[in-house]
PDB file of N, CA and C in Angstrom:
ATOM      1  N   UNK A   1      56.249   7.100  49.559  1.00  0.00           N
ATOM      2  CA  UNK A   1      55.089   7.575  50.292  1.00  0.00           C
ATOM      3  C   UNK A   1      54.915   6.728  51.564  1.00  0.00           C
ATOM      4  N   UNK A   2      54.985   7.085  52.693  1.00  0.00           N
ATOM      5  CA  UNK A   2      55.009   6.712  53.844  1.00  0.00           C
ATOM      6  C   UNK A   2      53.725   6.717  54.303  1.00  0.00           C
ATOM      7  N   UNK A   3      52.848   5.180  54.204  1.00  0.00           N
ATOM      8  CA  UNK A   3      51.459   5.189  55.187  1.00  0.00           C
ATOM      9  C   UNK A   3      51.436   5.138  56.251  1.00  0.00           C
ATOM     10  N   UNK A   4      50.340   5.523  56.812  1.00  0.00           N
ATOM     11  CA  UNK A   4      50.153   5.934  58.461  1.00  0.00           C
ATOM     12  C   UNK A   4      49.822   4.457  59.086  1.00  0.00           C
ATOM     13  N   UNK A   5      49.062   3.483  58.462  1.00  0.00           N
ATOM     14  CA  UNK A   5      48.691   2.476  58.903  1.00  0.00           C
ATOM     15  C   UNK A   5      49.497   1.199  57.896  1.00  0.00           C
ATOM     16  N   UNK A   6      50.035  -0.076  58.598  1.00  0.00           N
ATOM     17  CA  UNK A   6      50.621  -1.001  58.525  1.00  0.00           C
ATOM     18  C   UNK A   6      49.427  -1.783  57.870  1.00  0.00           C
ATOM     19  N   UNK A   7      49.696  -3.127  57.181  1.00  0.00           N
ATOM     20  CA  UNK A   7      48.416  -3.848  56.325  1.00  0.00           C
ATOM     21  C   UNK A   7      48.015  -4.582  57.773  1.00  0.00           C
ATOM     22  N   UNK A   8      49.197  -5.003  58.628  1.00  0.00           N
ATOM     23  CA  UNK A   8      48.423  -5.564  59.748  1.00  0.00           C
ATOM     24  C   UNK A   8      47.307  -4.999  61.050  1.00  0.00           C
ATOM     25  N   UNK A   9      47.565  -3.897  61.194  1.00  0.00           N
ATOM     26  CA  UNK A   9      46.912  -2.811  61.613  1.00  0.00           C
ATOM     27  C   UNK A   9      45.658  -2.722  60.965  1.00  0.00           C
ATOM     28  N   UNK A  10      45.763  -2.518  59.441  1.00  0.00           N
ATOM     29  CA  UNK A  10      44.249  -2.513  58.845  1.00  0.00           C
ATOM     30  C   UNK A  10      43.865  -3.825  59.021  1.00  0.00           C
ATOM     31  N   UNK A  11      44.328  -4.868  58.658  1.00  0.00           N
ATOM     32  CA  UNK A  11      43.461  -6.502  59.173  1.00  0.00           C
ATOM     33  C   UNK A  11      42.818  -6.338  60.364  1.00  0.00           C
ATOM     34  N   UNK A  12      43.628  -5.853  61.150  1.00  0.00           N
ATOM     35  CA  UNK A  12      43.258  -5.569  62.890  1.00  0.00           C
ATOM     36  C   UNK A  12      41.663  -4.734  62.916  1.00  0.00           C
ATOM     37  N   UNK A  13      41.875  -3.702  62.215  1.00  0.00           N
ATOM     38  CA  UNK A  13      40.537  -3.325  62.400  1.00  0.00           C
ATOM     39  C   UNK A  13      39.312  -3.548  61.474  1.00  0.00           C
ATOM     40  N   UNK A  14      39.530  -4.429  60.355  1.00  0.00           N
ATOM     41  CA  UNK A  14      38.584  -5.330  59.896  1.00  0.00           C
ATOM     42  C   UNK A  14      38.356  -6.148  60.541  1.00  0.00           C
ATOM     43  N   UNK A  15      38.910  -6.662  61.426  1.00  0.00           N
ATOM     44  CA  UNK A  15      38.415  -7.444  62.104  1.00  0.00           C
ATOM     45  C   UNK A  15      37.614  -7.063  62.984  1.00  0.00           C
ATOM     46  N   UNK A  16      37.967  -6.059  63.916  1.00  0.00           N
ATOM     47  CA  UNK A  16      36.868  -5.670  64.957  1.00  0.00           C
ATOM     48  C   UNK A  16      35.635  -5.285  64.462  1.00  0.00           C
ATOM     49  N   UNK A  17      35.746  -4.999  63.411  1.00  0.00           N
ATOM     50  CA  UNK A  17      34.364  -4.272  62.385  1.00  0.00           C
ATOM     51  C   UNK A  17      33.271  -5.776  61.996  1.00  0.00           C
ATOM     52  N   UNK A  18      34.188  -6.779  61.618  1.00  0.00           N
ATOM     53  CA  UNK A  18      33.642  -8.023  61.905  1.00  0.00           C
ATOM     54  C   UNK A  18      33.134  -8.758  62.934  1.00  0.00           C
ATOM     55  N   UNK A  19      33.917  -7.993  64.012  1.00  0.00           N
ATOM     56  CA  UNK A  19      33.331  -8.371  65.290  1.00  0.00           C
ATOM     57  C   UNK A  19      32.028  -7.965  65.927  1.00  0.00           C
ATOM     58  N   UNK A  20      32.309  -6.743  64.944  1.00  0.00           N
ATOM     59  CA  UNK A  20      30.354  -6.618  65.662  1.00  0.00           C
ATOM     60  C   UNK A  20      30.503  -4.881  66.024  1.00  0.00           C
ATOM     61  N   UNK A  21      31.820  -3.970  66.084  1.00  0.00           N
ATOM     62  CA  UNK A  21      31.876  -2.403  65.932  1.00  0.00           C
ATOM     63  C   UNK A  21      31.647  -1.892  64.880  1.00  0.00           C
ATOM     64  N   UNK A  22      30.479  -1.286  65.674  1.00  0.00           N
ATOM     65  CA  UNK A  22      30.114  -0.289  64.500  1.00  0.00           C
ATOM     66  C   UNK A  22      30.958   0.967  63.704  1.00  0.00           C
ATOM     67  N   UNK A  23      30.831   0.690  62.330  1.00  0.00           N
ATOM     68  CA  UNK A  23      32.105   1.065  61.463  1.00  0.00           C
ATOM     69  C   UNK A  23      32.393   2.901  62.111  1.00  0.00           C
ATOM     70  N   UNK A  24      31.395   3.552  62.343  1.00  0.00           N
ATOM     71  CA  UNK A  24      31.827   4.776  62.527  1.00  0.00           C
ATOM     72  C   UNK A  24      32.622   4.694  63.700  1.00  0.00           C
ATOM     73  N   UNK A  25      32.124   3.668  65.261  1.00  0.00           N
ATOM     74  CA  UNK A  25      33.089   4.064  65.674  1.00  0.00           C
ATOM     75  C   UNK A  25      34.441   3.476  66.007  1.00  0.00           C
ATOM     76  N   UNK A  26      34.507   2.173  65.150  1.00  0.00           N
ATOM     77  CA  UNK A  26      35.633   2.117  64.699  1.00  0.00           C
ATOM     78  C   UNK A  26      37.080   3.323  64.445  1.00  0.00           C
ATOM     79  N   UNK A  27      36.142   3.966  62.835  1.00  0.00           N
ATOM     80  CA  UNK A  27      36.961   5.192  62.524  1.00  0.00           C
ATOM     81  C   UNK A  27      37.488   6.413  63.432  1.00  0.00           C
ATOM     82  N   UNK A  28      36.317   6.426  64.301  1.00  0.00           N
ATOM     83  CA  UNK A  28      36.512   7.329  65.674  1.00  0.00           C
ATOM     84  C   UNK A  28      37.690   6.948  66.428  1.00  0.00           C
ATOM     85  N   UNK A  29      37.235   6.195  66.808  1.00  0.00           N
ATOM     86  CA  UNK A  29      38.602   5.353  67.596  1.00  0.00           C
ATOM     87  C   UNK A  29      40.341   5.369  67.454  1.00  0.00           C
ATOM     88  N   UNK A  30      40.256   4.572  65.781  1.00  0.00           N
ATOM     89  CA  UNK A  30      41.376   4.574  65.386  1.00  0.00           C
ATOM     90  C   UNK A  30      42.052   5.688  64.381  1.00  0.00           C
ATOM     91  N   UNK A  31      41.073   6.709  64.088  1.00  0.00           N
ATOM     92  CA  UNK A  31      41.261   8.344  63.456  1.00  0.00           C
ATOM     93  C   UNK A  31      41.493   7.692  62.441  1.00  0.00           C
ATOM     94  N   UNK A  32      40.516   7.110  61.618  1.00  0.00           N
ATOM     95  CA  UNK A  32      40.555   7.244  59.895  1.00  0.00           C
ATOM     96  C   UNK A  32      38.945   6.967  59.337  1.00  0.00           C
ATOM     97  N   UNK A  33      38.664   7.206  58.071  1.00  0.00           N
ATOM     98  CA  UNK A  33      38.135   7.555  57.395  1.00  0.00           C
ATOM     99  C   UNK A  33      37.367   6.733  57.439  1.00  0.00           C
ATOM    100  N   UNK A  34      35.519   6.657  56.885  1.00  0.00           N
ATOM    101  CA  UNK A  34      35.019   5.219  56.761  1.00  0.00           C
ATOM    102  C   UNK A  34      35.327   5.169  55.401  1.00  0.00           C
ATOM    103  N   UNK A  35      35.575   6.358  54.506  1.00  0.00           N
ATOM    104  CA  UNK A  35      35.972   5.416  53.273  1.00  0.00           C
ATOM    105  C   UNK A  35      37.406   5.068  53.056  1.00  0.00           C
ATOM    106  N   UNK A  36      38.156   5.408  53.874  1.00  0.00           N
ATOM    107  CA  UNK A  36      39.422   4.637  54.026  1.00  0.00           C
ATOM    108  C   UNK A  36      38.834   3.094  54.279  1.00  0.00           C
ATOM    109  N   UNK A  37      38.384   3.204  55.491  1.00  0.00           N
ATOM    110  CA  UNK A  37      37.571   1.727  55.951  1.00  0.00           C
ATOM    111  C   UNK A  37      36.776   0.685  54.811  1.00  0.00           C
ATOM    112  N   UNK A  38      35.996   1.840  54.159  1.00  0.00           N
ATOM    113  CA  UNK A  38      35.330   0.328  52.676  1.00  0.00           C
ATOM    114  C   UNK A  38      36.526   0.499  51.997  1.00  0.00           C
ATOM    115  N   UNK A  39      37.619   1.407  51.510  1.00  0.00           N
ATOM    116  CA  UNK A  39      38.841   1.249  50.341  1.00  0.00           C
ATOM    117  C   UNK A  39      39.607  -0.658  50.859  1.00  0.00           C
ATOM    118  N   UNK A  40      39.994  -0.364  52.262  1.00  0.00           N
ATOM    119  CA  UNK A  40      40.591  -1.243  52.820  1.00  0.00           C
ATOM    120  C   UNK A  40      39.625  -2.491  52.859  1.00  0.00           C
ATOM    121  N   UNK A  41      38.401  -2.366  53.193  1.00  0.00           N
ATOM    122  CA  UNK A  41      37.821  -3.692  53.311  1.00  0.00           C
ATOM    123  C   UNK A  41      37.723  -4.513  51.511  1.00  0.00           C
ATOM    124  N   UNK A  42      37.793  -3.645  50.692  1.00  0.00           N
ATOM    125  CA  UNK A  42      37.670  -3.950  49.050  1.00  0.00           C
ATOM    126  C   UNK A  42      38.870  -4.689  49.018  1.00  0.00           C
ATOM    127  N   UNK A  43      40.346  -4.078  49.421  1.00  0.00           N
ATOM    128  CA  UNK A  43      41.306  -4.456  48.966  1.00  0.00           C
ATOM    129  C   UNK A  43      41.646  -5.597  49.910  1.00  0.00           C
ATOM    130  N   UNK A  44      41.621  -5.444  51.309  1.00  0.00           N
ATOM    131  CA  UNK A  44      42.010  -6.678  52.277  1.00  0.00           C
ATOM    132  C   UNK A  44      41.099  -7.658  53.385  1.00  0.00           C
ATOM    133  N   UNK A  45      39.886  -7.114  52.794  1.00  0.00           N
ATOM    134  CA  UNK A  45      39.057  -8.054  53.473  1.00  0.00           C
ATOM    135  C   UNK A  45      38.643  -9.590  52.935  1.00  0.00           C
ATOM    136  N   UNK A  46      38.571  -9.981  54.116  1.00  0.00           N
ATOM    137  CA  UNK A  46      39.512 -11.979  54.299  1.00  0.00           C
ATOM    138  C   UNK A  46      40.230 -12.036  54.263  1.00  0.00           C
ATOM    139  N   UNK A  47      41.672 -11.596  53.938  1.00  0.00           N
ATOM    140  CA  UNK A  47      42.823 -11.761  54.316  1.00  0.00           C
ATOM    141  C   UNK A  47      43.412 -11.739  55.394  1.00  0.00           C
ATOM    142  N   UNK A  48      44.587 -12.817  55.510  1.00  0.00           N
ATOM    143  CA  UNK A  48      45.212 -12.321  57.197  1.00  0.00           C
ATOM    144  C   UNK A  48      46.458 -12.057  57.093  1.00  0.00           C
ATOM    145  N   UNK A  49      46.895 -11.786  57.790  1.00  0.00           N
ATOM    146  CA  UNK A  49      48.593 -11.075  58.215  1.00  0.00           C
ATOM    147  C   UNK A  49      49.115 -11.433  56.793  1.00  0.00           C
ATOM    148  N   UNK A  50      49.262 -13.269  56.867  1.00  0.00           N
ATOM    149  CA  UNK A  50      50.431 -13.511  56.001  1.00  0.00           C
ATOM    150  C   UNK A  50      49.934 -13.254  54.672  1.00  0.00           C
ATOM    151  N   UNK A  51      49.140 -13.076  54.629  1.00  0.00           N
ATOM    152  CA  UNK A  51      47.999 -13.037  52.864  1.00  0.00           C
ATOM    153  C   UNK A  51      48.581 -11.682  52.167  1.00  0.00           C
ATOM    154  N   UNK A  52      48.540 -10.680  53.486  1.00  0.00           N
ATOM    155  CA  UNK A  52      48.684  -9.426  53.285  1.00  0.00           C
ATOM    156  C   UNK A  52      50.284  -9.016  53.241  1.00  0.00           C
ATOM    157  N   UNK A  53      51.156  -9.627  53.789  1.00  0.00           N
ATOM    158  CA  UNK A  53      52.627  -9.651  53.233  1.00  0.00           C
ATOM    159  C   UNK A  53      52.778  -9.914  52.269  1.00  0.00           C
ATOM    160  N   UNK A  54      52.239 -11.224  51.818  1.00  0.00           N
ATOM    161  CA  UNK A  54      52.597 -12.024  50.741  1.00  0.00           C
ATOM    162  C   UNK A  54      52.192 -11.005  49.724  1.00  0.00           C
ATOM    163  N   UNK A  55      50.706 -10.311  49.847  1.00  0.00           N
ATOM    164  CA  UNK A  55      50.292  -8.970  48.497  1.00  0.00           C
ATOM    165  C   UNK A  55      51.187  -8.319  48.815  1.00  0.00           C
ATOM    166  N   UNK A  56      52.189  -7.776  49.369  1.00  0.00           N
ATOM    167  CA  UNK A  56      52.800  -6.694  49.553  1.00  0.00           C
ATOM    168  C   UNK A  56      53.962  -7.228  48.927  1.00  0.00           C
ATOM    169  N   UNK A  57      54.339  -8.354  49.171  1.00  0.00           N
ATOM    170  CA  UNK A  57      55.769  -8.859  48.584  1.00  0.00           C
ATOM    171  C   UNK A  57      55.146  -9.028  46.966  1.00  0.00           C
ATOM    172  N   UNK A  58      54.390  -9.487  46.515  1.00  0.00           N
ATOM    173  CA  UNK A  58      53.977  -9.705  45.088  1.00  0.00           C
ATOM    174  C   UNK A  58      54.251  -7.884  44.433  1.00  0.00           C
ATOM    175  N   UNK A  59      53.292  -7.504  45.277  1.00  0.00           N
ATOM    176  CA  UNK A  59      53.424  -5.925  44.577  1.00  0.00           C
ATOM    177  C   UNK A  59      54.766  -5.076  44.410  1.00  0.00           C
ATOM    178  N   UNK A  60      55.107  -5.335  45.304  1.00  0.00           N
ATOM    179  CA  UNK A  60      56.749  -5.038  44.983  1.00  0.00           C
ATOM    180  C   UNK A  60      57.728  -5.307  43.822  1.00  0.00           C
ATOM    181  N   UNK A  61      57.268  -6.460  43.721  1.00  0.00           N
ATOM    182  CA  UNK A  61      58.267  -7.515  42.931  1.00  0.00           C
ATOM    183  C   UNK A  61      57.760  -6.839  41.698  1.00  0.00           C
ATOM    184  N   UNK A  62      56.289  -7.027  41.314  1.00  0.00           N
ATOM    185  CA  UNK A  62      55.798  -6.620  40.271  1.00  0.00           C
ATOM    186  C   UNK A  62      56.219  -4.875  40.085  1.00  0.00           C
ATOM    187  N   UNK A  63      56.322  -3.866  40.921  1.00  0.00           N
ATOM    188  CA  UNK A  63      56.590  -2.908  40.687  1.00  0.00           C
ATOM    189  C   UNK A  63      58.598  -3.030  39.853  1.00  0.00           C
ATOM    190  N   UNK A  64      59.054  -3.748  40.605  1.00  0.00           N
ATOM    191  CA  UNK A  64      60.487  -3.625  40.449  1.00  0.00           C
ATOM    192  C   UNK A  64      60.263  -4.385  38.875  1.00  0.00           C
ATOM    193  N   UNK A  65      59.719  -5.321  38.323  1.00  0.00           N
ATOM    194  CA  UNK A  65      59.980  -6.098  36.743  1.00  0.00           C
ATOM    195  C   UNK A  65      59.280  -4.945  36.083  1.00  0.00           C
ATOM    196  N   UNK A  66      58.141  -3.949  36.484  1.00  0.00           N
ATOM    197  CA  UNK A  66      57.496  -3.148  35.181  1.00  0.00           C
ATOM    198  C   UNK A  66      58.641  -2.203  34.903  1.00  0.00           C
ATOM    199  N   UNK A  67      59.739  -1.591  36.081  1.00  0.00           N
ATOM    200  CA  UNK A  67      60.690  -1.346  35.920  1.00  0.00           C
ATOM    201  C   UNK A  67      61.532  -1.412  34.561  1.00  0.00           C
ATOM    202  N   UNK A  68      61.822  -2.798  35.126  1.00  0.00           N
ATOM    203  CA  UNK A  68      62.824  -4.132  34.536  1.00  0.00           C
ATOM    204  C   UNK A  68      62.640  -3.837  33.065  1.00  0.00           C
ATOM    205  N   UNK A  69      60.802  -3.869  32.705  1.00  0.00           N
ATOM    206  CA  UNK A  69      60.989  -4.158  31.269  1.00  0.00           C
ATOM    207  C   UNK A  69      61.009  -2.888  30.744  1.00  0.00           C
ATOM    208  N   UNK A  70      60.574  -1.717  31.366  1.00  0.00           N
ATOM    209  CA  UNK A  70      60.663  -0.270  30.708  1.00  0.00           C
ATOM    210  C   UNK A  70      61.899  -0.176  30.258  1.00  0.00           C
ATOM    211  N   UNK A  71      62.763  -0.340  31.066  1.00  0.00           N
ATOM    212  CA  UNK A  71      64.110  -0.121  31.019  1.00  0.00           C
ATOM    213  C   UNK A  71      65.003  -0.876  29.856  1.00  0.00           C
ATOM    214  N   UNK A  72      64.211  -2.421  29.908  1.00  0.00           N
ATOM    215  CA  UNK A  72      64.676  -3.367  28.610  1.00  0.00           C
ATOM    216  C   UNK A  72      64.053  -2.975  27.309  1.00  0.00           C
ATOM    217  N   UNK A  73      62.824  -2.393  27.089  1.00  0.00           N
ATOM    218  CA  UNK A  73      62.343  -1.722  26.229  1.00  0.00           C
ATOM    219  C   UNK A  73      62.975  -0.468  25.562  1.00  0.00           C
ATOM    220  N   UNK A  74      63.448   0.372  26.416  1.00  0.00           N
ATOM    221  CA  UNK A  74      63.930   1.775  26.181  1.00  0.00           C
ATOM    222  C   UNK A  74      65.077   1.578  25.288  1.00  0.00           C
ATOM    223  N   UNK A  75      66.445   0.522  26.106  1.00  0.00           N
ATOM    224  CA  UNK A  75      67.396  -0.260  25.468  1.00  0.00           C
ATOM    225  C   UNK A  75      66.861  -0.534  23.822  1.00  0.00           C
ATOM    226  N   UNK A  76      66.073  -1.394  23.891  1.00  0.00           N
ATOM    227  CA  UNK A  76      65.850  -1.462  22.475  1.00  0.00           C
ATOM    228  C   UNK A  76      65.418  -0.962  21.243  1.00  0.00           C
ATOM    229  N   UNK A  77      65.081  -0.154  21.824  1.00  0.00           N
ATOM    230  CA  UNK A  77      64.441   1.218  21.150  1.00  0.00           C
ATOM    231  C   UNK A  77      65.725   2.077  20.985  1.00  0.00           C
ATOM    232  N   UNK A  78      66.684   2.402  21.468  1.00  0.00           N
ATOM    233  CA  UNK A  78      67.679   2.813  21.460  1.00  0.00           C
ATOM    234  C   UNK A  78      69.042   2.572  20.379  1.00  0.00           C
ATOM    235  N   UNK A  79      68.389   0.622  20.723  1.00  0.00           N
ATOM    236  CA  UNK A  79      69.510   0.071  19.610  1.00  0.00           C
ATOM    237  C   UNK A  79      68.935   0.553  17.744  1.00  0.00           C
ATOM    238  N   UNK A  80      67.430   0.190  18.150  1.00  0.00           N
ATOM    239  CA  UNK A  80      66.995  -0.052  17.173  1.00  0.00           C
ATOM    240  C   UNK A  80      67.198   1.575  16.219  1.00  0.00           C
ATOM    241  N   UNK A  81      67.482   2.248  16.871  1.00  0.00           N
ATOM    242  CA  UNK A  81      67.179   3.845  16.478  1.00  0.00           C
ATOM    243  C   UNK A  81      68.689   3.660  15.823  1.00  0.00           C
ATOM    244  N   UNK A  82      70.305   3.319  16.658  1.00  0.00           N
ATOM    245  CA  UNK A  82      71.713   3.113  16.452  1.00  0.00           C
ATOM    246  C   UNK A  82      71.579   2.582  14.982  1.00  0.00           C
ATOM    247  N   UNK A  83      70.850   1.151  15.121  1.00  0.00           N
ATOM    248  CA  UNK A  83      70.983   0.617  13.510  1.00  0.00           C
ATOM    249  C   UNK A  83      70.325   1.421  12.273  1.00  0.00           C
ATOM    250  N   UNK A  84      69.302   1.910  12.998  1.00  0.00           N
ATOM    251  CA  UNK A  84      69.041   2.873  11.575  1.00  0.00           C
ATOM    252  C   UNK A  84      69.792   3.723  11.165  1.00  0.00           C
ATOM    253  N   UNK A  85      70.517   4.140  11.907  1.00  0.00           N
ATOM    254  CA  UNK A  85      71.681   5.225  11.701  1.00  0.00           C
ATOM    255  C   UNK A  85      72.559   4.721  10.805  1.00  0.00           C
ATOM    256  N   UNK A  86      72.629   4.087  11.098  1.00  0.00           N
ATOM    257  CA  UNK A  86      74.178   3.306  10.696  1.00  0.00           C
ATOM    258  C   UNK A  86      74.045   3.023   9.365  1.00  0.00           C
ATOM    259  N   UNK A  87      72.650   2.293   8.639  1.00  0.00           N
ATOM    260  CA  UNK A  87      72.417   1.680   7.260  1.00  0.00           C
ATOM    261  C   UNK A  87      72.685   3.274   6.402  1.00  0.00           C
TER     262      UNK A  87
END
């Protein structure tokens, strides 16, 4: 799924919203939502650039091990099904 806005981009305009623009016309401005705007301020507000890589690199990682263990799970479930066969 391909987002329209970068996490640094959204920092960018939490920030101006911090700065003192008013949130609607913020959204005006940059063509998105104000509840895009509170979703984003829930998930990345105080954070900066590198905060927001670093969640992005965590989330990843974590997406790729729930992977990892489905996959190590399935395996065993698999074996475990082989040995019953077998007795």
């Amino acid at each position: 799924m391909k987002k329209r806005f970068t996490e640094e981009q959204i920092i960018r305009f939490l920030r101006e919203a911090e700065a003192g623009m008013p949130i609607a016309e913020l959204c005006r401005k940059h063509a998105f939502s104000e509840a895009s705007y509170y979703l984003w301020r829930s998930k990345f507000g105080g954070m900066s650039v590198s905060d927001a890589r670093r969640l992005k690199e965590l989330e990843t990682e974590n997406t790729r091990l729930k992977k990892l263990l489905a996959e190590t799970m399935l395996e065993n479930e698999i074996a475990k099904e082989a040995l019953r066969k077998k007795w």
